[in-house]
C-alpha atoms as a PDB file:
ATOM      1  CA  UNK A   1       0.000   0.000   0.000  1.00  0.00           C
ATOM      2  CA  UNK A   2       1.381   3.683  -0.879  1.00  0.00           C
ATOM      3  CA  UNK A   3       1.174   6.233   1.087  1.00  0.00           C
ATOM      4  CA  UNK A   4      -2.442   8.040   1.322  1.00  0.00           C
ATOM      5  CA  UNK A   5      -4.041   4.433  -0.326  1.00  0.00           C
ATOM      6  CA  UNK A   6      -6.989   3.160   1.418  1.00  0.00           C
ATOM      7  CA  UNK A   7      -6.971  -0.154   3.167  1.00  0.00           C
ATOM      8  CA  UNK A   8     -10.810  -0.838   1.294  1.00  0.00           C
ATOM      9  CA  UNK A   9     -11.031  -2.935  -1.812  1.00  0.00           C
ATOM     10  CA  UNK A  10     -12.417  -0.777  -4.811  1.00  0.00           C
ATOM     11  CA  UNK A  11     -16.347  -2.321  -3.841  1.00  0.00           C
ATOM     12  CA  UNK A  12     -15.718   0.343  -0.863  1.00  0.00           C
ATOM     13  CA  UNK A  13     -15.481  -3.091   1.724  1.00  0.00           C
ATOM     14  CA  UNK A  14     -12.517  -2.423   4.395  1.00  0.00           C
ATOM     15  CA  UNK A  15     -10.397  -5.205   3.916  1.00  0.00           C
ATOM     16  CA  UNK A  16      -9.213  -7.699   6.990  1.00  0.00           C
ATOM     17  CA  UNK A  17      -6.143  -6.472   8.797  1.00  0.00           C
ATOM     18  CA  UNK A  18      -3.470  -8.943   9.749  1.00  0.00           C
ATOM     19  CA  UNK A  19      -1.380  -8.821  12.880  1.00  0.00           C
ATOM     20  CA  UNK A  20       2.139  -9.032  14.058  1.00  0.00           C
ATOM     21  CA  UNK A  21       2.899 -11.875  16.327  1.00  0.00           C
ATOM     22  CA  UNK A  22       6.290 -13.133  16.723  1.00  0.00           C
ATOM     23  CA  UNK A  23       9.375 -10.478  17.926  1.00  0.00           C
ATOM     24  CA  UNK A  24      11.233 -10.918  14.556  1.00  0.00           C
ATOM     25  CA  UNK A  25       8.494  -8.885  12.629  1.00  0.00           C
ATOM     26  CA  UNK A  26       8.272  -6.153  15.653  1.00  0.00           C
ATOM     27  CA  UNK A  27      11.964  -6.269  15.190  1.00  0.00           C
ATOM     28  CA  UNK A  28      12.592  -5.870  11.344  1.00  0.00           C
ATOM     29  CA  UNK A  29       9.544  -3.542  11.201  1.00  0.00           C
ATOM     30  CA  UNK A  30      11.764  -0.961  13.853  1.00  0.00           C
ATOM     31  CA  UNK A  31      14.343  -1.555  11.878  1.00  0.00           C
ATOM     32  CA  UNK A  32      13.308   0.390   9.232  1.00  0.00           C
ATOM     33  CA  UNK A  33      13.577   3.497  11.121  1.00  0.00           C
ATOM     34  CA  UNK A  34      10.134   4.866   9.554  1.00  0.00           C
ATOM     35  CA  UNK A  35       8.455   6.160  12.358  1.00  0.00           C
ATOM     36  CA  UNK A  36       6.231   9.043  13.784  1.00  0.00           C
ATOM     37  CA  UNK A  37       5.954  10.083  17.789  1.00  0.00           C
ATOM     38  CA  UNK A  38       3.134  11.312  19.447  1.00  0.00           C
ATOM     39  CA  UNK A  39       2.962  12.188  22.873  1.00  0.00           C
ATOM     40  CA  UNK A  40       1.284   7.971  23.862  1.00  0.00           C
ATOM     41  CA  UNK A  41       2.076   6.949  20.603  1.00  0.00           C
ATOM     42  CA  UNK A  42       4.750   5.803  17.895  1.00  0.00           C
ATOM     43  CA  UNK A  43       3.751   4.404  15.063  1.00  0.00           C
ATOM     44  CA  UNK A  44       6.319   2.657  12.932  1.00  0.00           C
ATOM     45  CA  UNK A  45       6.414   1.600   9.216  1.00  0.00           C
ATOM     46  CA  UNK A  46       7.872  -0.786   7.193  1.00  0.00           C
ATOM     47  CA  UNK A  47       7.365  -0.970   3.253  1.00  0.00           C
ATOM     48  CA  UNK A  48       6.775  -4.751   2.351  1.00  0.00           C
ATOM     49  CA  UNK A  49       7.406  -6.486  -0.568  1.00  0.00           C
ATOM     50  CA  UNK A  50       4.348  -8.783  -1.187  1.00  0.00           C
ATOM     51  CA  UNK A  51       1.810  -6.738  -2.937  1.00  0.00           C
ATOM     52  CA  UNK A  52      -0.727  -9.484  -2.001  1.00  0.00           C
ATOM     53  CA  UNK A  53      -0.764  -8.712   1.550  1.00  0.00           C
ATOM     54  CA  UNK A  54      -2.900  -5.865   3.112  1.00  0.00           C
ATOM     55  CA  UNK A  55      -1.651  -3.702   6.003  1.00  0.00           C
ATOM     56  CA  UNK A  56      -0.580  -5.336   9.173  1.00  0.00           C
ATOM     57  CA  UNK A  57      -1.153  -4.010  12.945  1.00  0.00           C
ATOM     58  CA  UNK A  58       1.165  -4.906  16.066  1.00  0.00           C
ATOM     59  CA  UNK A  59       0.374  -3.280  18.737  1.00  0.00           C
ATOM     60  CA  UNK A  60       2.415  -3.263  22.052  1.00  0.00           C
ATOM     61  CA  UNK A  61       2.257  -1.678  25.545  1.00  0.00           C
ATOM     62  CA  UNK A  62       4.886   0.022  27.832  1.00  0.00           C
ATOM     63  CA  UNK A  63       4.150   0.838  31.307  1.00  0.00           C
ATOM     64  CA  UNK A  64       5.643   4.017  31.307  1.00  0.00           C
END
């Protein structure tokens, strides 16, 4: 997905979003060093290669 793409199909349906599960895909995602911080939240980005796949969500806490 490009930048400012919508995560619907063209029929206007949102299309299913996958997670991240395992540490390896948290860690090559940060890896990337595409991120944007927020005061309670950093979102991080990672361009993938498959143009099959739609976006994919990890989500992770801190107790700070």
């Amino acid at each position: 997905m490009r930048r400012g793409e919508s995560a619907c199909r063209p029929d206007g349906v949102a299309a299913a979003v996958e997670r991240l599960k395992r540490r390896p895909e948290f860690l090559r995602v940060a890896a990337a060093h595409r991120k944007s911080v927020t005061p309670g939240l950093i979102l991080q980005a990672l361009q993938r290669d498959d143009a099959e796949g739609g976006p994919r969500v990890g989500l992770t806490a801190s107790r700070r």
